[in-house]
C-alpha atoms as a PDB file:
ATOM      1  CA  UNK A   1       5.929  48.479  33.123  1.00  0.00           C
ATOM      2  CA  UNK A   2       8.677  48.330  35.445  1.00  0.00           C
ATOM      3  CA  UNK A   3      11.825  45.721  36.473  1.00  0.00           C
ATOM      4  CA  UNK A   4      14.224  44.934  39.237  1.00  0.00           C
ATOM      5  CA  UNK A   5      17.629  44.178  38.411  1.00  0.00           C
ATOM      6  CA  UNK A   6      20.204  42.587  40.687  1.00  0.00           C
ATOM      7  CA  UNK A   7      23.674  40.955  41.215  1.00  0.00           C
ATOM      8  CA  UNK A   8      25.826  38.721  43.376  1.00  0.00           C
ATOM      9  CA  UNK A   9      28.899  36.651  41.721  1.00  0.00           C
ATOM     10  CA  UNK A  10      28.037  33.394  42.694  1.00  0.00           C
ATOM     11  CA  UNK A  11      24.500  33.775  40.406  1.00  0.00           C
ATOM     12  CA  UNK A  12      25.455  36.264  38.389  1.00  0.00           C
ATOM     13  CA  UNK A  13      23.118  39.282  36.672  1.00  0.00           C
ATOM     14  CA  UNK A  14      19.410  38.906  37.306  1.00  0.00           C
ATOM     15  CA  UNK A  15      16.314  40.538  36.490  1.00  0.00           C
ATOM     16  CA  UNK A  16      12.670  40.416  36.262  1.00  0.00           C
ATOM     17  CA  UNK A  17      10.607  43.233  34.217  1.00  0.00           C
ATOM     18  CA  UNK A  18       7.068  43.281  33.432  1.00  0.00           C
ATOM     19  CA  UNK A  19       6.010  45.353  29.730  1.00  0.00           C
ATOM     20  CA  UNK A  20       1.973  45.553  28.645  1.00  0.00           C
ATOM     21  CA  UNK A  21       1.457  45.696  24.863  1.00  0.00           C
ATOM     22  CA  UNK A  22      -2.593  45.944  23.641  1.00  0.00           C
ATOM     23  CA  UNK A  23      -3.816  45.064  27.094  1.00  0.00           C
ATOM     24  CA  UNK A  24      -1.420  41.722  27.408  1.00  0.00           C
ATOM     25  CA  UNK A  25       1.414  41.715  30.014  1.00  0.00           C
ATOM     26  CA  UNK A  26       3.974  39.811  29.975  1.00  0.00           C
ATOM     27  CA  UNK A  27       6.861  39.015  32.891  1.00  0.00           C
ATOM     28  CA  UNK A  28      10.885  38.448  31.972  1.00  0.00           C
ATOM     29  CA  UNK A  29      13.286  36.374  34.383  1.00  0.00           C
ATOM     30  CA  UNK A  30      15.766  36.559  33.295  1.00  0.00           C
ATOM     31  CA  UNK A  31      18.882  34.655  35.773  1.00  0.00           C
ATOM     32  CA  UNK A  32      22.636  34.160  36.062  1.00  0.00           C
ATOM     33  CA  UNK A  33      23.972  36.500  32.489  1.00  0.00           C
ATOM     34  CA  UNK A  34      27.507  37.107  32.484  1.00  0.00           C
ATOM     35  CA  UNK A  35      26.739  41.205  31.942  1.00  0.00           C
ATOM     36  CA  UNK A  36      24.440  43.802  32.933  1.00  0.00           C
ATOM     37  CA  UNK A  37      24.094  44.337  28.831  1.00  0.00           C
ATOM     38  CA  UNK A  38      23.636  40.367  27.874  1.00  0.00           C
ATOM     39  CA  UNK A  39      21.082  40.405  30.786  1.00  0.00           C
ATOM     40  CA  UNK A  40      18.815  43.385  29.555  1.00  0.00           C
ATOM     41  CA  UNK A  41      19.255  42.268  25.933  1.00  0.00           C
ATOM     42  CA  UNK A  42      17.850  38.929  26.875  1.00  0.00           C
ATOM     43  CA  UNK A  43      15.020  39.859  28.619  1.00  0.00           C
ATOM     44  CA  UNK A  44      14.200  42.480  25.822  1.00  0.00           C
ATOM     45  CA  UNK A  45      14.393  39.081  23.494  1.00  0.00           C
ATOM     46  CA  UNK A  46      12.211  37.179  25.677  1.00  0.00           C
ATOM     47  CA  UNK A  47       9.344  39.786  25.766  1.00  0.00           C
ATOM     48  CA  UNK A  48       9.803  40.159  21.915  1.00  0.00           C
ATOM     49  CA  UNK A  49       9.256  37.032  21.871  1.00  0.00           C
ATOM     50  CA  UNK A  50       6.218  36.399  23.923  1.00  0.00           C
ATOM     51  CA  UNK A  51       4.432  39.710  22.626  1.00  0.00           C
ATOM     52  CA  UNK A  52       4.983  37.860  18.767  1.00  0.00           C
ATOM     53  CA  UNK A  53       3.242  34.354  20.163  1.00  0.00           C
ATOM     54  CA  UNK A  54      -0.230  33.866  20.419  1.00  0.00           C
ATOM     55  CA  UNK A  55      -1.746  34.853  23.434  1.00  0.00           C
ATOM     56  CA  UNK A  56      -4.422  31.769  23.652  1.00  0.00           C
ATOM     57  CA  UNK A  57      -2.579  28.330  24.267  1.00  0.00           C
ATOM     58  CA  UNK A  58       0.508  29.966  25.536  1.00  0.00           C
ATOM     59  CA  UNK A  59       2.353  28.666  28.353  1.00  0.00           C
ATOM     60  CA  UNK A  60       1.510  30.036  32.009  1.00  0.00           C
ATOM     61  CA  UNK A  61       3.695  29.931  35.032  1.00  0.00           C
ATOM     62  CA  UNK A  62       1.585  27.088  36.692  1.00  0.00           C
ATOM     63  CA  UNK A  63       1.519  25.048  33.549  1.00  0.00           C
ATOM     64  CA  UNK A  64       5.977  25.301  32.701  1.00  0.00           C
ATOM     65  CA  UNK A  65       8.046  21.924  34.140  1.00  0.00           C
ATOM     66  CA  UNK A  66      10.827  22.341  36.190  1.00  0.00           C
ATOM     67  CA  UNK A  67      13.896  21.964  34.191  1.00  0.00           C
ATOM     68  CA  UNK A  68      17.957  21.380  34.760  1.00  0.00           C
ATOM     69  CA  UNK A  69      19.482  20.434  38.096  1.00  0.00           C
ATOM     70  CA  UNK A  70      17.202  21.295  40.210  1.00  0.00           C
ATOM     71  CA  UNK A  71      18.840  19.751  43.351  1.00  0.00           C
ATOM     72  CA  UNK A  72      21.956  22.336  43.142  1.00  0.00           C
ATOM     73  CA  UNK A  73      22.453  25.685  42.147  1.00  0.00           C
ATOM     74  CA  UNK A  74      25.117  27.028  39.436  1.00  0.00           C
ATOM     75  CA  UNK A  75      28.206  29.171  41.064  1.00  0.00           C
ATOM     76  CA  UNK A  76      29.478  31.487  38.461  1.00  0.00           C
ATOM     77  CA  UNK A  77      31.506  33.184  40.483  1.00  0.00           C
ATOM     78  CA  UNK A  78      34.821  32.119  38.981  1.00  0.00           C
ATOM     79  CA  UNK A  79      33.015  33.138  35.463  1.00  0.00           C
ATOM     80  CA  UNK A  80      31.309  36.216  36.312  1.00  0.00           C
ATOM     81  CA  UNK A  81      33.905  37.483  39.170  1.00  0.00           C
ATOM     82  CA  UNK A  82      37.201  37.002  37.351  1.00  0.00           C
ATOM     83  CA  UNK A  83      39.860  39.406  37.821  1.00  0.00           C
ATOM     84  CA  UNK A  84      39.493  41.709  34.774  1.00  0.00           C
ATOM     85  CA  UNK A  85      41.028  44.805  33.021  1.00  0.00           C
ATOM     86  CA  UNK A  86      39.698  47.888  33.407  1.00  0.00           C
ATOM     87  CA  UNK A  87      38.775  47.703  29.925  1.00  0.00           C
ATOM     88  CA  UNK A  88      36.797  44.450  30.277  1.00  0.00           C
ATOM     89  CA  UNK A  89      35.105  45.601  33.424  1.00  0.00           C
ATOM     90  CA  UNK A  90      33.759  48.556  32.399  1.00  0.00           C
ATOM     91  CA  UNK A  91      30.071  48.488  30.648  1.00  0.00           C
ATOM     92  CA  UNK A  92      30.821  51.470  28.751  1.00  0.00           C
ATOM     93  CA  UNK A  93      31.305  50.733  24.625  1.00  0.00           C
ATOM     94  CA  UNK A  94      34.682  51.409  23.601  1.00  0.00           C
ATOM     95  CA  UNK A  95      35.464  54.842  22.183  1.00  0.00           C
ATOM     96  CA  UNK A  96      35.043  53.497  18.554  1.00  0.00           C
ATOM     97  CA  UNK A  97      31.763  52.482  19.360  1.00  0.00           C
ATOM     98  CA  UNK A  98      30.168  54.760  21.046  1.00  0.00           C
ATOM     99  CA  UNK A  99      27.808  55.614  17.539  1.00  0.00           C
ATOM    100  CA  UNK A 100      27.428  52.270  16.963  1.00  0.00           C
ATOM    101  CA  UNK A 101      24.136  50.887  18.157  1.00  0.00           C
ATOM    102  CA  UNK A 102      24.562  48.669  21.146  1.00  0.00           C
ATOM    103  CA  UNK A 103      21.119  46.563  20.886  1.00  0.00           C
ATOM    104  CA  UNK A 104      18.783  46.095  18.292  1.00  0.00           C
ATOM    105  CA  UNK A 105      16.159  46.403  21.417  1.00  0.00           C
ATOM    106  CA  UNK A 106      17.265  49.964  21.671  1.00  0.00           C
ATOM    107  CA  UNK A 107      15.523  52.334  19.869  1.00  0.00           C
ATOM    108  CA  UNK A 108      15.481  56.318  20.027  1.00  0.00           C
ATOM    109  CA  UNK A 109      12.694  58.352  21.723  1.00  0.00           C
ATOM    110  CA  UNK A 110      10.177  60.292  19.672  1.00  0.00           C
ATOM    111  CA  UNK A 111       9.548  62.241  22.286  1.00  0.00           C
ATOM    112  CA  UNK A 112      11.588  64.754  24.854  1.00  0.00           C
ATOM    113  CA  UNK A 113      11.636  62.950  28.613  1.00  0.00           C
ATOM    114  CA  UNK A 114       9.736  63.925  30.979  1.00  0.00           C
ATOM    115  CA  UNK A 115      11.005  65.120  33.671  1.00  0.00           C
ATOM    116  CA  UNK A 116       8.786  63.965  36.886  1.00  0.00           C
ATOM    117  CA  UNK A 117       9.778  64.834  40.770  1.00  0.00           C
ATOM    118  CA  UNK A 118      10.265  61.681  43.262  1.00  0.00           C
ATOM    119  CA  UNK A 119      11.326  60.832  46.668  1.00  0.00           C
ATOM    120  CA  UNK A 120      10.732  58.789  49.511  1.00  0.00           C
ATOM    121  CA  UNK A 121       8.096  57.837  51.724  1.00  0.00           C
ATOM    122  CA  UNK A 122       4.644  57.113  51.979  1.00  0.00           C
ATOM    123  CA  UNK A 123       5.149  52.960  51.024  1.00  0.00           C
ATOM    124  CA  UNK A 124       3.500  52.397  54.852  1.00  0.00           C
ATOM    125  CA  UNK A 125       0.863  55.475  54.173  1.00  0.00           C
ATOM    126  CA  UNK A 126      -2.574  55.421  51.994  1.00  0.00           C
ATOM    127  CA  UNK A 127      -2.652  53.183  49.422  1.00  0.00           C
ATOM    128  CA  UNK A 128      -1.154  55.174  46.100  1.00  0.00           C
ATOM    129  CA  UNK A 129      -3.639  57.873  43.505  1.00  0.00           C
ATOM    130  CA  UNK A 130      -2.748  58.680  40.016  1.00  0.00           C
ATOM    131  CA  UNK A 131      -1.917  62.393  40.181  1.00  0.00           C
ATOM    132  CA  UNK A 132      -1.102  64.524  37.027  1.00  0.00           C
ATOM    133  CA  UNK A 133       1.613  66.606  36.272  1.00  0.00           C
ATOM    134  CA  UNK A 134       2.064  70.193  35.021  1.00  0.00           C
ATOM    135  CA  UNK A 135       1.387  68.654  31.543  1.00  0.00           C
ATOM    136  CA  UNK A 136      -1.361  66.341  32.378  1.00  0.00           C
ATOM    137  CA  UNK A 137       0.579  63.193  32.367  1.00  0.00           C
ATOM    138  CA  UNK A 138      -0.731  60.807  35.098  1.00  0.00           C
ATOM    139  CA  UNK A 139       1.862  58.937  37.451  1.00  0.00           C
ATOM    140  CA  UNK A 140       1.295  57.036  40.406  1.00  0.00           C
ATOM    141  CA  UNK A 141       1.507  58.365  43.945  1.00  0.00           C
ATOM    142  CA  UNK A 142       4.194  56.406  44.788  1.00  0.00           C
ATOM    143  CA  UNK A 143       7.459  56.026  46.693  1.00  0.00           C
ATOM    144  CA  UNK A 144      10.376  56.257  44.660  1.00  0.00           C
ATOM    145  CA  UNK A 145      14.677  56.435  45.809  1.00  0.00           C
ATOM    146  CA  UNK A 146      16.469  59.211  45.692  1.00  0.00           C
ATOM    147  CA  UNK A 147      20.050  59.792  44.632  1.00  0.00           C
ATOM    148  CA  UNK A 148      22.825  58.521  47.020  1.00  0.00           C
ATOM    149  CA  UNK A 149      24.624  60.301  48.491  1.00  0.00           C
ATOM    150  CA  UNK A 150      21.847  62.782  48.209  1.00  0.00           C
ATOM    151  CA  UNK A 151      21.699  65.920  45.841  1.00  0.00           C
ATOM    152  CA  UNK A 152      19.775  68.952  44.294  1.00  0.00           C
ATOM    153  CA  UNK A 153      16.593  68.560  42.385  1.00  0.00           C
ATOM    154  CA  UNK A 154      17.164  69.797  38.642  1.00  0.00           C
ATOM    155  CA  UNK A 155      16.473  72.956  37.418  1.00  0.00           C
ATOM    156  CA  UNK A 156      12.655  73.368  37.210  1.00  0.00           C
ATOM    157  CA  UNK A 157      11.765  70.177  39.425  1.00  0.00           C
ATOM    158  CA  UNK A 158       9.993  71.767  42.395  1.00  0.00           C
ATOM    159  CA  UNK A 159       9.952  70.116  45.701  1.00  0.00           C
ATOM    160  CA  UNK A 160       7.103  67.653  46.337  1.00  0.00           C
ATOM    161  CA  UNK A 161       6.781  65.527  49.292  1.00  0.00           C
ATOM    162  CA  UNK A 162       6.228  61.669  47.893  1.00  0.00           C
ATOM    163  CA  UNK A 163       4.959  61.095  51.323  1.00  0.00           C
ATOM    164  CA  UNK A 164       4.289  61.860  54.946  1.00  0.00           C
ATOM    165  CA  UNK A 165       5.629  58.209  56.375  1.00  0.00           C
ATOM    166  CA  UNK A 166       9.017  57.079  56.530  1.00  0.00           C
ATOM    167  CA  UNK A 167      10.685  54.228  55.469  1.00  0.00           C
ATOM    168  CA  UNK A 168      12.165  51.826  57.370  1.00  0.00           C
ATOM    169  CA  UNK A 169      14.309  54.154  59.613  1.00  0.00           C
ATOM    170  CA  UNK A 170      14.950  56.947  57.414  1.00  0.00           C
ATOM    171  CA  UNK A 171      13.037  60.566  57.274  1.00  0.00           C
ATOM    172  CA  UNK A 172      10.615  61.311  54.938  1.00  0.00           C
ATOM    173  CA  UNK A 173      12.886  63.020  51.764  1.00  0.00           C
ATOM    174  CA  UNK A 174      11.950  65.944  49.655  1.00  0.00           C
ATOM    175  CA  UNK A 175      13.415  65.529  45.888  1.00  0.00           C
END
């Protein structure tokens, strides 16, 4: 359904992401991985995992028990922040590997992308409508980043105006 990733050194790569399979959702948090790819591997795991388990008598967020130190929390920034190569910094596979698949969460798309206009604005304007595309998908009106530094749409994306408030301090954008 959607996620939000983040980092800092001392707690390392973070993220919560939501998925729905056969009307059940299920939310990741995932906290403190040592890379981007470890950290999206593990949450893949622990939706895989929650989506296999019976849905009645599972665990809730109200009913889990706190757990570890609780008091303090973990620095990793000597483990996650380490000087490193160039080599070991980068998250790109190495050049052997690039056909190699990287995840066994990964799988290929059956289908070509589509390609769907976005910008910003609107998150202070009416709340958000489904609206369809030229192909009849449905997407939410919502507001949606743009590139930084900003550039041009892609060939074929016409401009559409996400919304007629800005955010924060910034114009309204056209993507």
């Amino acid at each position: 359904d959607g996620m939000k990733t983040g980092f800092v050194c001392p707690s390392g790569f973070n993220m919560i992401g939501s998925a729905t399979r056969n009307g059940r959702t299920l939310v990741a948090v995932v906290l403190g991985e040592k890379s981007a790819v470890t950290r999206a591997e593990t949450a893949a795991k622990l939706l895989d995992q929650g989506f296999d388990a019976p849905a009645a008598g599972s665990a809730t967020v109200t009913t889990l028990a706190p757990y570890g130190d609780t008091v303090s929390p973990n620095d990793m920034k000597d483990e996650v922040c380490k000087k490193k190569t160039p080599q070991e910094q980068s998250e790109a596979p190495p050049v052997v590997a690039k056909d190699v698949p990287k995840s066994p969460y990964q799988e290929k798309l059956d289908h070509v992308p589509t390609l769907v206009a976005v910008g910003l604005g609107g998150a202070t304007g009416p709340a958000p409508k489904a609206i369809l595309d030229r192909g009849g998908q449905e997407y939410a009106d919502v507001p949606i980043p743009s590139w930084r530094p900003d550039r041009p749409a892609p060939a074929g994306a016409g401009p559409k105006i996400a919304g007629s408030a800005a955010q924060g301090d910034q114009p309204a954008k056209v993507a």
